[in-house]
C-alpha atoms as a PDB file:
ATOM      1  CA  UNK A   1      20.175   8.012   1.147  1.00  0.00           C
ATOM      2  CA  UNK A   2      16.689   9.106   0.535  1.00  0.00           C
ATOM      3  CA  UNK A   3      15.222   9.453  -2.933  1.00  0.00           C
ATOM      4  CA  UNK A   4      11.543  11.590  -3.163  1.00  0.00           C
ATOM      5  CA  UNK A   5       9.319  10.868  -5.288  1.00  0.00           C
ATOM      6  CA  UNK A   6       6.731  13.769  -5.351  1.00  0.00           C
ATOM      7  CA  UNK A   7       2.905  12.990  -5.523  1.00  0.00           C
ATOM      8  CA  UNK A   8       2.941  15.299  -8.659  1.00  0.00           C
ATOM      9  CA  UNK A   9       5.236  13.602 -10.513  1.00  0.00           C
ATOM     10  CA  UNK A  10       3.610  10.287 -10.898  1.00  0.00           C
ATOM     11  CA  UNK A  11       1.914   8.464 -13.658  1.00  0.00           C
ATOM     12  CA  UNK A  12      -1.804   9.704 -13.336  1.00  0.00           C
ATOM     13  CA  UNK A  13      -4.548   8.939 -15.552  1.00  0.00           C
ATOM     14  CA  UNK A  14      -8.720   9.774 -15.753  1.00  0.00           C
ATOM     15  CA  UNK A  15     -10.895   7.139 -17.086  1.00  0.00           C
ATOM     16  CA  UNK A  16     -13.835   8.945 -15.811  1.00  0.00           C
ATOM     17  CA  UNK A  17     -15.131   6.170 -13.433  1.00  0.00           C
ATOM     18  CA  UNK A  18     -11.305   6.067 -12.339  1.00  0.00           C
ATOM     19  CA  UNK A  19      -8.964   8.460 -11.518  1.00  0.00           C
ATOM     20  CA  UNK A  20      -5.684   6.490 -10.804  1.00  0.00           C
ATOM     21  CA  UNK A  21      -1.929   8.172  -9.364  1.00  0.00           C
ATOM     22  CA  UNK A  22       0.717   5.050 -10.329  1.00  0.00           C
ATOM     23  CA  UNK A  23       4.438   5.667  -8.115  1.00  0.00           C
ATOM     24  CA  UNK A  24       5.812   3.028 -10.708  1.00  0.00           C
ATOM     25  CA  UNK A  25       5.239   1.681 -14.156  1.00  0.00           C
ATOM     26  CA  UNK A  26       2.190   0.276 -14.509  1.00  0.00           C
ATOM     27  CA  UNK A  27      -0.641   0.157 -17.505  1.00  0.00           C
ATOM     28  CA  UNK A  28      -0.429   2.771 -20.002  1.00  0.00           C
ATOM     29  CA  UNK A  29       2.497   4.199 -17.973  1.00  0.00           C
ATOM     30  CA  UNK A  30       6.134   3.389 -18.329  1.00  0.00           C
ATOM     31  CA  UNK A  31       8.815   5.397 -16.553  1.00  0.00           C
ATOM     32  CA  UNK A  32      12.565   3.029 -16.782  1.00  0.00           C
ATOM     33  CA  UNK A  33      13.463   5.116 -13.547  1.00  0.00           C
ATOM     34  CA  UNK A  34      10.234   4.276 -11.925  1.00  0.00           C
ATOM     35  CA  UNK A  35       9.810   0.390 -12.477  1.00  0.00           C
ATOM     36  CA  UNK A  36       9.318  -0.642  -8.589  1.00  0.00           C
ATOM     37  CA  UNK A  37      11.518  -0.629  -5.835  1.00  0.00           C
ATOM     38  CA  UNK A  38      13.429  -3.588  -4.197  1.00  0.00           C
ATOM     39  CA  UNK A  39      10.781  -5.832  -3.997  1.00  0.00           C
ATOM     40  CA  UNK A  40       7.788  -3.393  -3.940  1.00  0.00           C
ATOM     41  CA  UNK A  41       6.665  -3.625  -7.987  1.00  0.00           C
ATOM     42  CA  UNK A  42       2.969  -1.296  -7.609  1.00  0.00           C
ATOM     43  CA  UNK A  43       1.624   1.377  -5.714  1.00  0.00           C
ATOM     44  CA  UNK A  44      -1.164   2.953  -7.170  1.00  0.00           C
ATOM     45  CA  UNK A  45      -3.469   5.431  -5.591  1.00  0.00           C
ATOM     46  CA  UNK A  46      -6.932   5.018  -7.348  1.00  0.00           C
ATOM     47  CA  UNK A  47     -10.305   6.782  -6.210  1.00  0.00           C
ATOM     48  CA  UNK A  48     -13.438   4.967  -8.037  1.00  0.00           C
ATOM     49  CA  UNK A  49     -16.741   6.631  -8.533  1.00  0.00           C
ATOM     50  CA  UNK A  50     -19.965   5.323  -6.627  1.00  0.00           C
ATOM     51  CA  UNK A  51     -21.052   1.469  -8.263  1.00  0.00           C
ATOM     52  CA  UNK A  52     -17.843   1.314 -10.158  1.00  0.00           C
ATOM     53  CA  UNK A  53     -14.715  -0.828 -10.235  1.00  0.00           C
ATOM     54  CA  UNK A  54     -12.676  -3.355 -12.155  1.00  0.00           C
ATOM     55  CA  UNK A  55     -14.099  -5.842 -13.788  1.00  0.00           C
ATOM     56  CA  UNK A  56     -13.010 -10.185 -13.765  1.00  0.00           C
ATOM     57  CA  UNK A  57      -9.871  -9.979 -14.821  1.00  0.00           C
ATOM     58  CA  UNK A  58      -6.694 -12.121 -14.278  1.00  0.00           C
ATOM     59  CA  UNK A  59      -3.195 -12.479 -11.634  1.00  0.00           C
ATOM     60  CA  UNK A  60      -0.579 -14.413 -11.241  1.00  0.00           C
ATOM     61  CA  UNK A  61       2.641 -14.528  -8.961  1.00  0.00           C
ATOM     62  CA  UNK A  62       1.789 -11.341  -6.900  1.00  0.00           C
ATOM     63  CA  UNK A  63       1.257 -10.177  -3.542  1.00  0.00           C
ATOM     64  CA  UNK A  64      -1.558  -8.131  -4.466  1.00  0.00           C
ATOM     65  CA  UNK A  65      -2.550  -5.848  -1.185  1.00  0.00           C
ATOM     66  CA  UNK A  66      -5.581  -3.442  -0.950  1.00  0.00           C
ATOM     67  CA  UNK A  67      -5.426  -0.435   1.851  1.00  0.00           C
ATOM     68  CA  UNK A  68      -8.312   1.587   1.834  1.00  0.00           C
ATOM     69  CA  UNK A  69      -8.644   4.903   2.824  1.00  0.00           C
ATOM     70  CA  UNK A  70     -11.949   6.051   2.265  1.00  0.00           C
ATOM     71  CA  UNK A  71     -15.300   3.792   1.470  1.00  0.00           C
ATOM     72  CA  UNK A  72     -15.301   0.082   0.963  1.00  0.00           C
ATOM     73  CA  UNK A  73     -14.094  -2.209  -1.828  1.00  0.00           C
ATOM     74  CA  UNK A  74     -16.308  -5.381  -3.217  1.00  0.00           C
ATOM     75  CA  UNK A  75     -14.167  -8.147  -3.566  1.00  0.00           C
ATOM     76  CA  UNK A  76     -14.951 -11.477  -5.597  1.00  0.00           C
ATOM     77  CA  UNK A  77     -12.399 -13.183  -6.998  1.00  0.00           C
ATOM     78  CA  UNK A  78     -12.641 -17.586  -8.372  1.00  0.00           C
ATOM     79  CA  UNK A  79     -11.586 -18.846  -5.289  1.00  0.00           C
ATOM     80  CA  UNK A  80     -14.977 -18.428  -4.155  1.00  0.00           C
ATOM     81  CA  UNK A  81     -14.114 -15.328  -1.570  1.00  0.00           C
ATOM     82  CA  UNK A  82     -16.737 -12.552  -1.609  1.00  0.00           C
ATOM     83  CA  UNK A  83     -15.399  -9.783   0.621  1.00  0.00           C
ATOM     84  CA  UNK A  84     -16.152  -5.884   1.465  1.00  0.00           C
ATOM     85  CA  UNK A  85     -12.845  -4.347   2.763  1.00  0.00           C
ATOM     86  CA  UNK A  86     -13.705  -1.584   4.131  1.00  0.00           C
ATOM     87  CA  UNK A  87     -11.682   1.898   5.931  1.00  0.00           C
ATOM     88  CA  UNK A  88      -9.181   0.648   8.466  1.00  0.00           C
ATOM     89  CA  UNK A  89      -8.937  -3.049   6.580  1.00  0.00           C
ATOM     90  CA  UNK A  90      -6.103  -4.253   4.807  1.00  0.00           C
ATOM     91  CA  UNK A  91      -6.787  -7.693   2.273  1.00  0.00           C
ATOM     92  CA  UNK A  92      -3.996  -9.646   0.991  1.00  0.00           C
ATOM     93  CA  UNK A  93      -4.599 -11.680  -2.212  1.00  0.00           C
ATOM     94  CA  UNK A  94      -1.522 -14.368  -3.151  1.00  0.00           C
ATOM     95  CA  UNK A  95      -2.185 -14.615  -6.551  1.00  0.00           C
ATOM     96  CA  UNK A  96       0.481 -17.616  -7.408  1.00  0.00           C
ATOM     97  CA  UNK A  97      -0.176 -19.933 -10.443  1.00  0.00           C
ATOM     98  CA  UNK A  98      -3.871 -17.789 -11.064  1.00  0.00           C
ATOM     99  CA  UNK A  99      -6.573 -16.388  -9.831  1.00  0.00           C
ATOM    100  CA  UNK A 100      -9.444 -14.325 -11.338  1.00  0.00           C
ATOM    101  CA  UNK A 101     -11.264 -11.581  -9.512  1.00  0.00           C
ATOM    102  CA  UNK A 102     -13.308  -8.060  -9.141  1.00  0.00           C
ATOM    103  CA  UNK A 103     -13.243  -4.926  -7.293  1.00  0.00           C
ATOM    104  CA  UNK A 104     -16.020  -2.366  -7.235  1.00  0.00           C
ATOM    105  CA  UNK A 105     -16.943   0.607  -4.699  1.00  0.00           C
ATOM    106  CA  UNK A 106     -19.186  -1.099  -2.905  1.00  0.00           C
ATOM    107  CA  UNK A 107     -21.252   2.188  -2.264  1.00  0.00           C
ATOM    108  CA  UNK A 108     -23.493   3.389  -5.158  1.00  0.00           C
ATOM    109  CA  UNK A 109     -23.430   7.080  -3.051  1.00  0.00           C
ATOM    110  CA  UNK A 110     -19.994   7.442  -1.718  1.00  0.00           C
ATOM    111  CA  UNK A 111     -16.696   7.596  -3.557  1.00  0.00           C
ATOM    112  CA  UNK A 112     -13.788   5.299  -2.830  1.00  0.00           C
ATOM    113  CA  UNK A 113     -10.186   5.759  -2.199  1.00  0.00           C
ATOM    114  CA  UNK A 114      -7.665   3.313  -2.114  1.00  0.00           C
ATOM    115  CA  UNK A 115      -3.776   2.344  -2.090  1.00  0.00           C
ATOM    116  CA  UNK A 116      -3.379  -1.187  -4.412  1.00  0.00           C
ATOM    117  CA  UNK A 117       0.173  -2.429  -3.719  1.00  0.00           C
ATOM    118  CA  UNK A 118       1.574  -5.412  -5.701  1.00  0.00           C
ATOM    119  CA  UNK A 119       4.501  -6.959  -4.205  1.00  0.00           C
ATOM    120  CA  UNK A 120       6.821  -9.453  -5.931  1.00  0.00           C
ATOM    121  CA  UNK A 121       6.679 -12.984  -4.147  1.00  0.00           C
ATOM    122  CA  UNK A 122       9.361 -15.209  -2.963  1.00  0.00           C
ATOM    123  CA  UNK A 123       8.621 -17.923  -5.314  1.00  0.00           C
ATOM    124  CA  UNK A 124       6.568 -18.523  -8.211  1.00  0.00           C
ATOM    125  CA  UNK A 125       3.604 -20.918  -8.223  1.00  0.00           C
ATOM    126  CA  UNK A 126       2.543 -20.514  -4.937  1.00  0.00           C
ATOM    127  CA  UNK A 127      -1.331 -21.548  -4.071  1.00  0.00           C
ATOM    128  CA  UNK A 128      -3.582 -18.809  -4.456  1.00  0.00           C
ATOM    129  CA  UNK A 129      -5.076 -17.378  -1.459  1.00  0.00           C
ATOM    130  CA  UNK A 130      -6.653 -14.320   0.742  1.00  0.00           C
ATOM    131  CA  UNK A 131      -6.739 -12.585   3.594  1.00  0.00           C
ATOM    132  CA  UNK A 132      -8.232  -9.789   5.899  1.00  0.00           C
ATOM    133  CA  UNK A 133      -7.993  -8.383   8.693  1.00  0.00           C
ATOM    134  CA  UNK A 134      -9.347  -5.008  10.662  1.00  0.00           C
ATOM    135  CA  UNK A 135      -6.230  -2.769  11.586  1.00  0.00           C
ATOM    136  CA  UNK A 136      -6.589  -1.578  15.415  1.00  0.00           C
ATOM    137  CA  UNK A 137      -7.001   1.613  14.969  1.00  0.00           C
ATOM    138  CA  UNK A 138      -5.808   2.411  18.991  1.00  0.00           C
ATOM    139  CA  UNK A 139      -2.030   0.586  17.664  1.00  0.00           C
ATOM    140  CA  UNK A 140      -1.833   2.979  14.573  1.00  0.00           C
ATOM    141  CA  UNK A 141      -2.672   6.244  16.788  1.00  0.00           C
ATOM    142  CA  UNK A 142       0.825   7.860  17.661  1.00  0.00           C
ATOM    143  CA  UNK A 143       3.162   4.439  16.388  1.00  0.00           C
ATOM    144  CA  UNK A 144       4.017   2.427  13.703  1.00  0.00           C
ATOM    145  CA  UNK A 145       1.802  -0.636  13.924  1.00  0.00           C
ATOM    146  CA  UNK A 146       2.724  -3.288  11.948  1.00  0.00           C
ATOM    147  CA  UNK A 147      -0.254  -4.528   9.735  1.00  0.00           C
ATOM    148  CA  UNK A 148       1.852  -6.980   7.047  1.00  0.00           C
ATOM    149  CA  UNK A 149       4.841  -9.560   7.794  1.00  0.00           C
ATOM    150  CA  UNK A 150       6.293 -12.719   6.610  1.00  0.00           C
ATOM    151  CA  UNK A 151       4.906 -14.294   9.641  1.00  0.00           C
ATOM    152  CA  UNK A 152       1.670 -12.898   9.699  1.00  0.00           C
ATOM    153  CA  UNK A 153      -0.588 -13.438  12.969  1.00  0.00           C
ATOM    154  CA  UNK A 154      -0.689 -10.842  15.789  1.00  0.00           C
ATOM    155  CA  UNK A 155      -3.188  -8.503  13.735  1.00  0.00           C
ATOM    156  CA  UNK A 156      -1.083  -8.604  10.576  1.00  0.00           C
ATOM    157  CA  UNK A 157      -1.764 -10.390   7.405  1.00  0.00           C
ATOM    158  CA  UNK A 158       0.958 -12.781   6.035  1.00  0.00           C
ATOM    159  CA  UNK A 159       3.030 -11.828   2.998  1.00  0.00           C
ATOM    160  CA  UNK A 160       4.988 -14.435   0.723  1.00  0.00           C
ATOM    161  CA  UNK A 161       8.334 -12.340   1.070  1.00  0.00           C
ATOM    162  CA  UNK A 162      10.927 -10.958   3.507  1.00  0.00           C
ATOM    163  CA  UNK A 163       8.466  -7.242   3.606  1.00  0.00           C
ATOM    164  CA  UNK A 164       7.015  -5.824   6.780  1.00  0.00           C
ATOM    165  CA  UNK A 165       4.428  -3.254   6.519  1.00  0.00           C
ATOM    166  CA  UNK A 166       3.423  -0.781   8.844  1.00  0.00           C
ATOM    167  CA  UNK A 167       0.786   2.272   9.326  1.00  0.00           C
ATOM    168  CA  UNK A 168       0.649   4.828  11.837  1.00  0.00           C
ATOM    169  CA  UNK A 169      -1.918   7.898  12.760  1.00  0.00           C
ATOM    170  CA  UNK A 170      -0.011  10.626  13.505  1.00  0.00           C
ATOM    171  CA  UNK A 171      -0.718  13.945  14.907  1.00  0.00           C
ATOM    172  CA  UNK A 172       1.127  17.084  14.638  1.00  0.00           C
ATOM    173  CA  UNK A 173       4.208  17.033  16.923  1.00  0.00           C
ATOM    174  CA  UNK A 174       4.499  13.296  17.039  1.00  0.00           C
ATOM    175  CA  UNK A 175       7.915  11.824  16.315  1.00  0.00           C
ATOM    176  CA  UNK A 176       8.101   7.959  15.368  1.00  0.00           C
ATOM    177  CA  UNK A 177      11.622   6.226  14.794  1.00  0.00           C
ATOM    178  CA  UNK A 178      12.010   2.767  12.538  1.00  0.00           C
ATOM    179  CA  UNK A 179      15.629   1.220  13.207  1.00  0.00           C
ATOM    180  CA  UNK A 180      16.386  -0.662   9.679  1.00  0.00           C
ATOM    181  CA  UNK A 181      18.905  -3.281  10.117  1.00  0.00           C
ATOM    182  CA  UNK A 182      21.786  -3.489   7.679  1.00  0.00           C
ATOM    183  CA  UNK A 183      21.458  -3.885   4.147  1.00  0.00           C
ATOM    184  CA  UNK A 184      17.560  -3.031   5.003  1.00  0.00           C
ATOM    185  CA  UNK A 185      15.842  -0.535   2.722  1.00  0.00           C
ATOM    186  CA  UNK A 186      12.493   1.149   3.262  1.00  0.00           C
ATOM    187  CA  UNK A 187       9.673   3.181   1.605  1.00  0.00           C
ATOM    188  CA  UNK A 188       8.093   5.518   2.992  1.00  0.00           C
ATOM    189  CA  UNK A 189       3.999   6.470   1.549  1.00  0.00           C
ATOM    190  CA  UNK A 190       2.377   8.943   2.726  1.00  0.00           C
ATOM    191  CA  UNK A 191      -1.683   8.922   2.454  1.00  0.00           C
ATOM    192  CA  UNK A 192      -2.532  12.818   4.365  1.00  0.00           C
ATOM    193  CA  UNK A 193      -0.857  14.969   6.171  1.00  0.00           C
ATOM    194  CA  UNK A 194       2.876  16.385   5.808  1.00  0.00           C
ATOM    195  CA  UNK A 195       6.404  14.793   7.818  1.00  0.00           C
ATOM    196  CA  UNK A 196       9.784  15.436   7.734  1.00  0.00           C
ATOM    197  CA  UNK A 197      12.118  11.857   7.262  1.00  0.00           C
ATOM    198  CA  UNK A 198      15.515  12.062   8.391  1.00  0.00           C
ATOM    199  CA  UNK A 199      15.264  16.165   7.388  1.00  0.00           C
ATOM    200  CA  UNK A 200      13.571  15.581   3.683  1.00  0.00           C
ATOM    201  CA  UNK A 201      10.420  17.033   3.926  1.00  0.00           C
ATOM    202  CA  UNK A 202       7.328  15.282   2.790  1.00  0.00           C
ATOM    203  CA  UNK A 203       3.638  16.312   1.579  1.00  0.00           C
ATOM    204  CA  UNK A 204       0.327  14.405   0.944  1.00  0.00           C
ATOM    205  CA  UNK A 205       0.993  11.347  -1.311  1.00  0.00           C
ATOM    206  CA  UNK A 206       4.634  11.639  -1.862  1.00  0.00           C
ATOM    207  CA  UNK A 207       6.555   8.604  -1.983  1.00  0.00           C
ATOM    208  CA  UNK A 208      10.782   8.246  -0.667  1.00  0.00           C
ATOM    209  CA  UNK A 209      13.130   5.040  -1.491  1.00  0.00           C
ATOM    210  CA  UNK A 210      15.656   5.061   1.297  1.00  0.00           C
ATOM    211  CA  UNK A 211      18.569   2.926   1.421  1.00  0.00           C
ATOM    212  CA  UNK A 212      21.745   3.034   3.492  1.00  0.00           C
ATOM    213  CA  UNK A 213      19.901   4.514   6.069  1.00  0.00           C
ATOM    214  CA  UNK A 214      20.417   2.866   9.969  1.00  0.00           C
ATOM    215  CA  UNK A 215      17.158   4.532  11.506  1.00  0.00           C
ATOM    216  CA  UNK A 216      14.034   6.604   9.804  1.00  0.00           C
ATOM    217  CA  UNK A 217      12.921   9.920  12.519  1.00  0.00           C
ATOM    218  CA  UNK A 218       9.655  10.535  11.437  1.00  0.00           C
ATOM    219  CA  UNK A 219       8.306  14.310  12.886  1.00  0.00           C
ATOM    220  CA  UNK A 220       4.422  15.091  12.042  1.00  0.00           C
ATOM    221  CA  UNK A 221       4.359  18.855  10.916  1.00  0.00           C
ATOM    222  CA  UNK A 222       0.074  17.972  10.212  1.00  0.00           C
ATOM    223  CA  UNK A 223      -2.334  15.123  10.668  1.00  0.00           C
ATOM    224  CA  UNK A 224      -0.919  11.927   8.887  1.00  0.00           C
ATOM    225  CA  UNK A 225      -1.258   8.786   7.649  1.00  0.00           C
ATOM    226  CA  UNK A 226       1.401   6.759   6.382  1.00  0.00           C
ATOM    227  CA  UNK A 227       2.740   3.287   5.380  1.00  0.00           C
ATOM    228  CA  UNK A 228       5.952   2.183   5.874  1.00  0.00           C
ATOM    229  CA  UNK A 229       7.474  -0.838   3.855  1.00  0.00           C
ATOM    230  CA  UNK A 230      10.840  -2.188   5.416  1.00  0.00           C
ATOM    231  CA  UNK A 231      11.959  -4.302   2.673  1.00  0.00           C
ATOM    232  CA  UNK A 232      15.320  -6.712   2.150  1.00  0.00           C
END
């Protein structure tokens, strides 16, 4: 069973300095179809302008992931970390019992463009922590490389929760296949480009919950890049 959810329909909003594309509730936006999915609670697509971001502000119990598309992202947050996570990156931040922190473009030229992801943990109170690590971009050309796992290591960062997460560079003509084991469910994010999944066609920054499904065929119709979330 596969259920779209078209780029177009998603919360948006302009704050000028932001211009933010929510799949789920989040902020200002509240959708009771659209709360999360399985254990996957945010994705929002957000493109800041040059020297601007968030400012300190507050988390707790959250997987909070940053996947960055274009640019770089300044990261502080009051365990002391002070990052730039920059295109082909990925940054994990546990959040747990609390943790403070900012986010800016780090460019005062360039715009940036990013996918923040909140994931719901396995447990409350965990310790707060981070994490980054450069994605090879030579494992992401023609596959699914995984990039996010409760076990972490191997090039992926470590998630509190039973979620793998995977990109993949794709070129027209390409075909990738996912097998999901039973009672698995998956979402499937597209960043560019344009794929058919298991015959539902799929544009630039659509979004599909799929459940009940025993393998994903992924076929490239124009240069992509995706995520893919296999999630209990």
């Amino acid at each position: 069973m596969l259920n779209l959810r078209p780029a177009r329909e998603r919360g948006h909003a302009n704050y000028g300095w932001l211009d933010t594309n929510h799949s789920f509730s989040f902020a200002n936006y509240h959708d009771p179809a659209h709360m999360g999915f399985r254990d996957l609670r945010v994705i929002n697509e957000d493109r800041v302008t040059p020297g601007a971001g968030f400012d300190a502000h507050p988390h707790r119990d959250m997987e909070i992931i940053s996947y960055v598309l274009d640019g770089a992202i300044e990261h502080r947050d009051s365990l002391g970390v002070g990052s730039v996570i920059r295109r082909g990156e990925i940054q994990r931040m546990t959040a747990g019992t609390g943790i403070v922190h900012s986010e800016f473009n780090h460019s005062q030229e360039e715009p940036l463009h990013f996918f923040q992801i909140w994931i719901e943990p396995r447990q409350t109170g965990l310790e707060p922590g981070y994490e980054q690590k450069q994605i090879d971009p030579d494992k992401a050309r023609g596959n699914l490389h995984l990039i996010a796992s409760p076990q972490g290591g191997d090039g992926a960062i470590l998630i509190h929760q039973d979620v793998k997460i995977y990109t993949a560079r794709l070129a027209p003509g390409d075909e990738v296949r996912h097998a999901l084991s039973p009672r698995r469910h998956a979402w499937l994010q597209l960043a560019t480009g344009a794929v058919d999944l298991n015959g539902q066609s799929m544009g630039k920054s659509d979004g599909v919950a799929v459940s009940e499904e025993s393998e994903l065929s992924i076929r490239v119709e124009q240069e992509t890049e995706l995520l893919l979330f296999d999630l209990a």
